[in-house]
C-alpha atoms as a PDB file:
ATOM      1  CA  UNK A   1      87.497  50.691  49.316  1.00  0.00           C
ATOM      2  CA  UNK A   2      91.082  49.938  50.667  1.00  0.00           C
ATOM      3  CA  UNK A   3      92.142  46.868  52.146  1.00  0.00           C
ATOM      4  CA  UNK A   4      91.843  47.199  55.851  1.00  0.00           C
ATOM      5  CA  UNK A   5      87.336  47.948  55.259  1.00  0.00           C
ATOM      6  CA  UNK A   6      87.231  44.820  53.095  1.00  0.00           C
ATOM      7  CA  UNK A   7      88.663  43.353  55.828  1.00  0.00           C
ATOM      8  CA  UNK A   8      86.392  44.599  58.574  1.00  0.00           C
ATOM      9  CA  UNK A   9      83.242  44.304  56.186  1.00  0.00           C
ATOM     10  CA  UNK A  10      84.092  40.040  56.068  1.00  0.00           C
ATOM     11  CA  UNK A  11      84.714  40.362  59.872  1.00  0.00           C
ATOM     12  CA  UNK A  12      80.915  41.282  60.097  1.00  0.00           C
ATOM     13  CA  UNK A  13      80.055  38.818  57.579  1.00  0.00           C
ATOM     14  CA  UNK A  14      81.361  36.137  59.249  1.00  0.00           C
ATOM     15  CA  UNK A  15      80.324  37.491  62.210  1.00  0.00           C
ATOM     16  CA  UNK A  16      76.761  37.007  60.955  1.00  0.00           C
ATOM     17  CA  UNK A  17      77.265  33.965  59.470  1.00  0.00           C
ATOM     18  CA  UNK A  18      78.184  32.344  62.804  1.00  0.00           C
ATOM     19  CA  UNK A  19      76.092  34.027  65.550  1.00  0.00           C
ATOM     20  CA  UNK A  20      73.557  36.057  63.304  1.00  0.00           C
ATOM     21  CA  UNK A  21      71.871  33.133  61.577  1.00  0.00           C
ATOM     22  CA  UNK A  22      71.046  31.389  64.351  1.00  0.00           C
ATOM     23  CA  UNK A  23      69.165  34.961  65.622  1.00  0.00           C
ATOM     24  CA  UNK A  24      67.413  35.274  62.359  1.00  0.00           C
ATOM     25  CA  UNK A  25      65.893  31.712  62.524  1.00  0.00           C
ATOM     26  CA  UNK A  26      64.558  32.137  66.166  1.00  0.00           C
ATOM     27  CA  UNK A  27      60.986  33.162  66.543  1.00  0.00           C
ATOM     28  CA  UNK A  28      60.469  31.433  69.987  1.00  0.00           C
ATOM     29  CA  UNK A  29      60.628  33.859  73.304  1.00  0.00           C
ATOM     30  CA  UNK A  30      61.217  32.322  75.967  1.00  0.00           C
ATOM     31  CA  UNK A  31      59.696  34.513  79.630  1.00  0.00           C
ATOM     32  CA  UNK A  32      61.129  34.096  82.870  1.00  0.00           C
ATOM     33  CA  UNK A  33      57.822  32.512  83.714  1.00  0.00           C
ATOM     34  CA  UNK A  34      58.588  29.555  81.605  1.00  0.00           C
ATOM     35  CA  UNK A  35      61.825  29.544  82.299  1.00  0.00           C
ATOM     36  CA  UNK A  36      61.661  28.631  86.111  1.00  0.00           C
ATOM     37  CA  UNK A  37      58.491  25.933  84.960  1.00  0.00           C
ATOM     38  CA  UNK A  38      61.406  24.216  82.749  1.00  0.00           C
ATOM     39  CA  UNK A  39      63.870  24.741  85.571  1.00  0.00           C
ATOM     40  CA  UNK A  40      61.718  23.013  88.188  1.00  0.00           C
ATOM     41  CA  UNK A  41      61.085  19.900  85.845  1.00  0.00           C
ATOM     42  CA  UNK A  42      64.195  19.801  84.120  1.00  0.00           C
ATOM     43  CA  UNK A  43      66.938  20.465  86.013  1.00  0.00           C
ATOM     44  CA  UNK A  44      69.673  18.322  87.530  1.00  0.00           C
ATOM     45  CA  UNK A  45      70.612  19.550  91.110  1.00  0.00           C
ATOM     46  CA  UNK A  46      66.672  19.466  91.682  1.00  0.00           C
ATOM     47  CA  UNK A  47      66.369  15.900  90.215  1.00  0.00           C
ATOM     48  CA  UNK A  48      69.318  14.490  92.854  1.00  0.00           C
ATOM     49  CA  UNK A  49      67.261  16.421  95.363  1.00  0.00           C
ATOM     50  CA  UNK A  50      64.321  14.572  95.117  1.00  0.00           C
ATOM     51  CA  UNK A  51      65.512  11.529  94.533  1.00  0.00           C
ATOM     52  CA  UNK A  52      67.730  11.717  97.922  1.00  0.00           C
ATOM     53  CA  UNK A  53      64.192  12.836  99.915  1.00  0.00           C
ATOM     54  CA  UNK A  54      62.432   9.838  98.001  1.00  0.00           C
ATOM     55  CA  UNK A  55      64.374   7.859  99.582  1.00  0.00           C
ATOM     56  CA  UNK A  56      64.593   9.486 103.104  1.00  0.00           C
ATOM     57  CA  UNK A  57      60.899   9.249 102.904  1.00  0.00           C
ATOM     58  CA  UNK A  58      60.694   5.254 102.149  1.00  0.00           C
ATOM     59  CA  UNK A  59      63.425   4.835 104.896  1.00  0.00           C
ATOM     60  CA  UNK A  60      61.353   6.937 107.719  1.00  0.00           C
ATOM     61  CA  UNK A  61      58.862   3.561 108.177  1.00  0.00           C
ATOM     62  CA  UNK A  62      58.416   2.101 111.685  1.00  0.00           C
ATOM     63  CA  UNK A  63      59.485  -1.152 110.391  1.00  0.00           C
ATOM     64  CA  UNK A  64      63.052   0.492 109.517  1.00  0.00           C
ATOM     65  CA  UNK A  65      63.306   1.236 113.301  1.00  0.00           C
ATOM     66  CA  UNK A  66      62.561  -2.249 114.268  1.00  0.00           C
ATOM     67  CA  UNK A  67      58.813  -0.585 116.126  1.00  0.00           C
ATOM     68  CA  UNK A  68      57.158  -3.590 114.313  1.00  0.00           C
ATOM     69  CA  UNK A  69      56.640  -6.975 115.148  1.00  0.00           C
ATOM     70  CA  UNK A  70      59.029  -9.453 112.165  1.00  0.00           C
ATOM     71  CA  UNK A  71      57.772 -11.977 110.798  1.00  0.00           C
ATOM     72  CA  UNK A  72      59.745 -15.056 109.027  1.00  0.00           C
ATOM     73  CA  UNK A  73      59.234 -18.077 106.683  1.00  0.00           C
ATOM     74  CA  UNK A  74      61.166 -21.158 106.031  1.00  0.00           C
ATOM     75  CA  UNK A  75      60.760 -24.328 103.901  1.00  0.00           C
ATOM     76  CA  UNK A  76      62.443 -27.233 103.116  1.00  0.00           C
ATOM     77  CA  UNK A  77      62.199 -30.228 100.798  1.00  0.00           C
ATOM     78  CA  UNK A  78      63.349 -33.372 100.407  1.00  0.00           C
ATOM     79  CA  UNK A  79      62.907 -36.530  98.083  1.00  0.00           C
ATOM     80  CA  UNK A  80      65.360 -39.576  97.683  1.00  0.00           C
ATOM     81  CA  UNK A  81      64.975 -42.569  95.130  1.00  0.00           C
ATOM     82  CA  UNK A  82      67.137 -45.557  96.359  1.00  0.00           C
ATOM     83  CA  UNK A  83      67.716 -49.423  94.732  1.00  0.00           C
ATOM     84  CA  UNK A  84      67.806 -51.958  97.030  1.00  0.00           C
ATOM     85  CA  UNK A  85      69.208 -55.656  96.644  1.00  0.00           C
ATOM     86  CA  UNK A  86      68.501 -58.700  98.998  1.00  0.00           C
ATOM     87  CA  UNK A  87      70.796 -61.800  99.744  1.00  0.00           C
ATOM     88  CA  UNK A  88      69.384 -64.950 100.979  1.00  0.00           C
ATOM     89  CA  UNK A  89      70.949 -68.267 101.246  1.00  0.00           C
ATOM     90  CA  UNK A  90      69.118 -69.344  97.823  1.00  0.00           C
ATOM     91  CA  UNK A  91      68.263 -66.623  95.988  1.00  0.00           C
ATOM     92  CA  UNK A  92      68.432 -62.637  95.670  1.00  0.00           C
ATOM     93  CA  UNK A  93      66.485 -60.361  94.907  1.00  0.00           C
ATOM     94  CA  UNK A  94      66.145 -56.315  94.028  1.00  0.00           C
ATOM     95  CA  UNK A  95      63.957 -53.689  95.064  1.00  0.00           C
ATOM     96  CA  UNK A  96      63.602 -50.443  92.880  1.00  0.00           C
ATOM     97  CA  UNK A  97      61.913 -47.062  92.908  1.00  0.00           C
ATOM     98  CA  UNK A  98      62.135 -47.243  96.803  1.00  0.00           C
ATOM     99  CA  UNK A  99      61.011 -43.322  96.621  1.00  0.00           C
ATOM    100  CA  UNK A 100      60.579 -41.204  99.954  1.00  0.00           C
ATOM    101  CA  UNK A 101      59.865 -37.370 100.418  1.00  0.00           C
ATOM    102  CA  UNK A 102      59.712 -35.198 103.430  1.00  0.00           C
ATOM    103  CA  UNK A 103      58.418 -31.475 103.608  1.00  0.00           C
ATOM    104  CA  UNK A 104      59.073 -28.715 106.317  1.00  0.00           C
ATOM    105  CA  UNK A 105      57.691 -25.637 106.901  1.00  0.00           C
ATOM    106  CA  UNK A 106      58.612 -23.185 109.727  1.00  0.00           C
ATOM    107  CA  UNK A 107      56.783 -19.579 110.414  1.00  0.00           C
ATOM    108  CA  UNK A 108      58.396 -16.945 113.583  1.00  0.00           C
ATOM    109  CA  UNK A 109      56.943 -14.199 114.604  1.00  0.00           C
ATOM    110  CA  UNK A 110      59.075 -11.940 116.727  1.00  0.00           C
ATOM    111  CA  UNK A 111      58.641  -8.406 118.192  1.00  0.00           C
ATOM    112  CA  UNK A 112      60.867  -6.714 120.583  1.00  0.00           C
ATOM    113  CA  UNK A 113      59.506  -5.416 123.555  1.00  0.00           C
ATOM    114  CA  UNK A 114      62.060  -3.136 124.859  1.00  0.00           C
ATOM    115  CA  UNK A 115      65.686  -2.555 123.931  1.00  0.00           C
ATOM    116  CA  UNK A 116      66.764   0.769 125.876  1.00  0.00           C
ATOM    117  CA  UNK A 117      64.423   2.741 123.561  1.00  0.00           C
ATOM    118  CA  UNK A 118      67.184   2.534 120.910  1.00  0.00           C
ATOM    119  CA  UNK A 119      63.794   1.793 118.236  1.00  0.00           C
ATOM    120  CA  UNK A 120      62.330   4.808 119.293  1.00  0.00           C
ATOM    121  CA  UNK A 121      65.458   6.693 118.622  1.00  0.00           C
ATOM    122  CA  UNK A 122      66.174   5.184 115.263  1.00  0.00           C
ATOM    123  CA  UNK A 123      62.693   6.328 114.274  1.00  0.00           C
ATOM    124  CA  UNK A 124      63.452   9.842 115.538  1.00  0.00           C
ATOM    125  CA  UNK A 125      66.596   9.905 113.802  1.00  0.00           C
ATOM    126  CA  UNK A 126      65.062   8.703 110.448  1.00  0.00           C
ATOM    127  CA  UNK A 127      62.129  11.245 110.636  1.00  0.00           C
ATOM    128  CA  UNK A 128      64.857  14.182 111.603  1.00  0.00           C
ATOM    129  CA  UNK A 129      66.884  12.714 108.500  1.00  0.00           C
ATOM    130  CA  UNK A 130      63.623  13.166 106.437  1.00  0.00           C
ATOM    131  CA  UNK A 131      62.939  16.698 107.655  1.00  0.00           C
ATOM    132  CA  UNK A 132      66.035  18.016 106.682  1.00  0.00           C
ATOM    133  CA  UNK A 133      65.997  16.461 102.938  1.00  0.00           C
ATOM    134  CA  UNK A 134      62.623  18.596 103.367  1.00  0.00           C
ATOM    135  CA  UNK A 135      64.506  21.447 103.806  1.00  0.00           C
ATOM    136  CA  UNK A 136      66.894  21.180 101.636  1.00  0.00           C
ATOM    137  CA  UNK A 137      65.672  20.070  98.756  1.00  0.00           C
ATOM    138  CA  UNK A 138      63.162  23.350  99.724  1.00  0.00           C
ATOM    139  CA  UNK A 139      66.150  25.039  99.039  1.00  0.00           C
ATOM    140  CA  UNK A 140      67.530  23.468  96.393  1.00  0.00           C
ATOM    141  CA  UNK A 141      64.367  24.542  95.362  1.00  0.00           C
ATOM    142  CA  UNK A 142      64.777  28.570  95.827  1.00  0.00           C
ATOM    143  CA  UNK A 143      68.256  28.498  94.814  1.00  0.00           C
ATOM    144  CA  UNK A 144      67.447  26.850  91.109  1.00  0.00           C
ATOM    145  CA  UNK A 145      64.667  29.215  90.914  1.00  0.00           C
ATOM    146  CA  UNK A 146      67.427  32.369  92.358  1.00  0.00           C
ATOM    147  CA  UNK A 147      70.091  31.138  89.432  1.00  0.00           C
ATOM    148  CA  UNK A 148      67.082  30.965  86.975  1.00  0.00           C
ATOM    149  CA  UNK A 149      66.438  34.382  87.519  1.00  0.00           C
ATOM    150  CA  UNK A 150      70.057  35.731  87.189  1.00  0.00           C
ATOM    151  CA  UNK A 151      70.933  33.887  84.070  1.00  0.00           C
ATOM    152  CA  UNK A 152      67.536  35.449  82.741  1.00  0.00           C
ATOM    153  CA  UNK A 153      68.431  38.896  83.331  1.00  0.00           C
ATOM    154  CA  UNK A 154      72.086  38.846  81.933  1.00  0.00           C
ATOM    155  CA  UNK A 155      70.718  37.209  78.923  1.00  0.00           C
ATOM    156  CA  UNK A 156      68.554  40.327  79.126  1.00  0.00           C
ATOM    157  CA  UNK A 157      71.495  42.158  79.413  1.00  0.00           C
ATOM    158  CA  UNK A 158      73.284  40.563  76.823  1.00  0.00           C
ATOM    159  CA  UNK A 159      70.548  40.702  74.294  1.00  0.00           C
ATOM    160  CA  UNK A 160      70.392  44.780  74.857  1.00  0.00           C
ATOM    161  CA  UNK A 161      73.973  44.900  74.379  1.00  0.00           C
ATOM    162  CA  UNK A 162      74.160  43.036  71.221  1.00  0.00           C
ATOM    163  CA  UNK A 163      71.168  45.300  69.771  1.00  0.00           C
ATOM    164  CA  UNK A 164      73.131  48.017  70.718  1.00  0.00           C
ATOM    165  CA  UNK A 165      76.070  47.177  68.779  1.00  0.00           C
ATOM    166  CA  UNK A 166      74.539  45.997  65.925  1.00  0.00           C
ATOM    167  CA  UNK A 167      73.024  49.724  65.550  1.00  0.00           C
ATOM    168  CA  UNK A 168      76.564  50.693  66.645  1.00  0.00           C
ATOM    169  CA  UNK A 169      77.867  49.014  63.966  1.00  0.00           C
ATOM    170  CA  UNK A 170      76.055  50.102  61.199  1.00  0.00           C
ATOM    171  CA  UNK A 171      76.277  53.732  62.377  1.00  0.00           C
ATOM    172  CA  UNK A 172      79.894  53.192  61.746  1.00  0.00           C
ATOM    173  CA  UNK A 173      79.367  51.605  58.591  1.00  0.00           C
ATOM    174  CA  UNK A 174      77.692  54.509  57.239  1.00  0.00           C
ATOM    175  CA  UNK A 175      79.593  57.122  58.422  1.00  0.00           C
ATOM    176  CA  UNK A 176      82.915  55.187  56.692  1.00  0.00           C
ATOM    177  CA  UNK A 177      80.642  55.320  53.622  1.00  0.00           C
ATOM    178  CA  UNK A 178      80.012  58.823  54.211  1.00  0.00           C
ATOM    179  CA  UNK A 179      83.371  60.057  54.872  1.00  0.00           C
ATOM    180  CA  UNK A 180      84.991  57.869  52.339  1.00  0.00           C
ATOM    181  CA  UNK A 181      82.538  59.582  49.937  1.00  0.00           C
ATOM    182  CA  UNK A 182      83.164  63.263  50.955  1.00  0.00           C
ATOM    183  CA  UNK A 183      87.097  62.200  50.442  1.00  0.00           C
ATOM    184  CA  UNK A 184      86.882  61.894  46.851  1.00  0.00           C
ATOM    185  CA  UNK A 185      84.931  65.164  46.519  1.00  0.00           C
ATOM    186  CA  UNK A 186      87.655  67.225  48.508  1.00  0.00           C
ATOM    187  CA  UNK A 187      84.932  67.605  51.496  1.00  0.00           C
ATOM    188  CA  UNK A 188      87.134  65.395  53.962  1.00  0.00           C
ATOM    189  CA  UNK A 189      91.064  64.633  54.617  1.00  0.00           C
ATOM    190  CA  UNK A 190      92.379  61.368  54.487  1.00  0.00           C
ATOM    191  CA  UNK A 191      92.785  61.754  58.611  1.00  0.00           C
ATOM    192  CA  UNK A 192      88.929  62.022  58.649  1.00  0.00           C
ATOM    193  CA  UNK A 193      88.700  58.561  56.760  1.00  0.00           C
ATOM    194  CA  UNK A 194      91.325  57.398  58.962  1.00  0.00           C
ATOM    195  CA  UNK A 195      89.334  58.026  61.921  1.00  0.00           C
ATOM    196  CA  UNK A 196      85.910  56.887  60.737  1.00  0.00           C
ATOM    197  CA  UNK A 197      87.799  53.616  59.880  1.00  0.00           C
ATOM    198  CA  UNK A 198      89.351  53.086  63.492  1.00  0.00           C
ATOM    199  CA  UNK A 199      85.943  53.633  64.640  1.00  0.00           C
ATOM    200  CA  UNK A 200      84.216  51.205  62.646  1.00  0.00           C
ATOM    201  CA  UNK A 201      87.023  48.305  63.560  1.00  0.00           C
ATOM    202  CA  UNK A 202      86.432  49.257  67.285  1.00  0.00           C
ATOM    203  CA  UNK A 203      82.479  48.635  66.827  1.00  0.00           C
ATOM    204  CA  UNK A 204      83.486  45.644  64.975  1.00  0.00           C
ATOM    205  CA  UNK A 205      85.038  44.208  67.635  1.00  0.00           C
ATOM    206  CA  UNK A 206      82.345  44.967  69.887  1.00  0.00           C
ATOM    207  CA  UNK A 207      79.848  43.300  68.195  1.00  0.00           C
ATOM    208  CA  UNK A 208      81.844  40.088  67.874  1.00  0.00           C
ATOM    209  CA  UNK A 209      81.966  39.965  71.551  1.00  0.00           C
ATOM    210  CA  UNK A 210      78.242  41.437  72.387  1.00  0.00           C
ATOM    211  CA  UNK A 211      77.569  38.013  69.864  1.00  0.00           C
ATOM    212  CA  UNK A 212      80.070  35.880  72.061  1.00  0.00           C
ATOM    213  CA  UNK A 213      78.641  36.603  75.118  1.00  0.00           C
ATOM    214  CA  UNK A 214      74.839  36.254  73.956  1.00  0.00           C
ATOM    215  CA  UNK A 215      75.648  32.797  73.293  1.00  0.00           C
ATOM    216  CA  UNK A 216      77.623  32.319  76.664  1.00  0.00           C
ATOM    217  CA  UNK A 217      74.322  33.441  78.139  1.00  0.00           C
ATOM    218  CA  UNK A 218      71.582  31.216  76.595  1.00  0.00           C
ATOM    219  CA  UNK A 219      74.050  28.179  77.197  1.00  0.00           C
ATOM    220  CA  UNK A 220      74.484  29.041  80.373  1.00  0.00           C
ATOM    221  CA  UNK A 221      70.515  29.036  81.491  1.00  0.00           C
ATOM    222  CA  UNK A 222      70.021  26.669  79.356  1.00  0.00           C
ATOM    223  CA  UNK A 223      72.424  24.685  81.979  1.00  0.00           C
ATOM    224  CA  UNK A 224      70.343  25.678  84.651  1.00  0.00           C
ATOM    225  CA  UNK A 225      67.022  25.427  82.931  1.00  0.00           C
ATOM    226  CA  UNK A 226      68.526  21.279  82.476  1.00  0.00           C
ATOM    227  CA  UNK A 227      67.649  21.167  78.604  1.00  0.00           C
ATOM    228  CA  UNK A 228      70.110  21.261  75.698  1.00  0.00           C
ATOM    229  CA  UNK A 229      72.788  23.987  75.317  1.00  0.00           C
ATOM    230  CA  UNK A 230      72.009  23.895  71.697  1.00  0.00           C
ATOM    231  CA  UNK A 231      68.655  25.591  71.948  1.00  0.00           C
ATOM    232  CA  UNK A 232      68.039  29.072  70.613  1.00  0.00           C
ATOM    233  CA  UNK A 233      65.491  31.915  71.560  1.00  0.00           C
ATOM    234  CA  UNK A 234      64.842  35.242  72.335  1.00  0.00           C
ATOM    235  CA  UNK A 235      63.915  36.928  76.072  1.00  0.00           C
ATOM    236  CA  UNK A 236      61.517  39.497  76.394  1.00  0.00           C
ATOM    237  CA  UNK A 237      64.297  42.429  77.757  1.00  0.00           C
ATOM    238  CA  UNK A 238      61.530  44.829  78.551  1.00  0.00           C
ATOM    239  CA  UNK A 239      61.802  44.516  81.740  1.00  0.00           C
ATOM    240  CA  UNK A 240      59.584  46.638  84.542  1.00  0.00           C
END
């Protein structure tokens, strides 16, 4: 076993070591179905969507467009505590405690009557404003659940490819094995080995990016699904 196989063979075991255990541990599968349930719950566009038509909603009120009558309330309070000294011509005398207080209350009631039917517009405007956070939050909506989708099927995709070049791979393992074996029984040239080698470092490479770009993918709908990159599953790939 020459240098350049050891080499490849650690490749792959490092190569497991960072993406494969992971793999091994996961026994959750995750369906499309609950997939776009997490989505629609989870998710951040679709969050800021619904907040923004919460709050079209509690601005499209009569009251906002000034269609309802106002009413006000004001109070007041007072309360003074003065000394008081007297002079006469013989004697003098003080006065304390001299304590007064004083309460107001004032109530208005207003309601506008006509203003150039600028209310009634205001109120149009504010349910118009409220339709369209309707709409697109409605689409907000479809597009989350469109992006769910996608990210779903290239993790699909991905998962295929990464089963495929794991088998790849350990074809090419075992033919190197093979080969290498027939070579020191005179049943193969050193150009055979040669070959079988460049072979198995080509697969090698394939399988550390079919690994790469399975994890790509489950962070990536895990960024649309709005829950932590870190998770780990499987899809179902069999797809109809």
């Amino acid at each position: 076993m020459n240098f350049r196989y050891r080499l490849v063979l650690g490749l792959v075991m490092v190569c497991n070591l960072l993406f494969g255990q992971d793999a091994q541990t996961v026994t959750e599968t995750m369906s499309l179905q609950k997939a776009i349930e997490t989505a629609l719950v989870n998710n951040y566009d679709l969050k800021i969507a619904e907040n923004t038509l919460k709050q079209t909603e509690n601005s499209n009120t009569m009251g906002n467009a000034g269609l309802l009558p106002s009413v006000s309330l004001s109070s007041s309070a007072e309360y003074s505590n003065n000394d008081y000294e007297y002079e006469y011509s013989t004697y003098s005398t003080s006065v304390s405690g001299n304590s007064t207080t004083s309460v107001d209350a004032t109530a208005y009631i207003g309601y506008t009557l006509f203003d150039g039917f600028g209310n009634q517009y205001t109120f149009k405007r504010l349910k118009q404003a409220n339709n369209m956070q309707n709409t697109l939050y409605a689409v907000q909506m479809e597009n989350t659940v469109l992006e769910v989708v996608q990210y779903y099927y290239e993790l699909c995709k991905a998962q295929q490819n990464l089963n495929l070049a794991k088998q790849t791979m350990e074809i090419s393992r075992d033919r190197y094995n093979r080969t290498n074996d027939q070579k020191m029984y005179g049943q193969a040239t050193q150009l055979d080995l040669l070959n079988a080698e460049v072979d198995m470092n080509a697969d090698s490479t394939t399988l550390l990016e079919a690994e790469q770009t399975m994890l790509t993918s489950v962070k990536d709908l895990n960024l649309v699904m709005g829950i932590s990159i870190s998770e780990n599953y499987r899809v179902d790939d069999q797809i109809v």
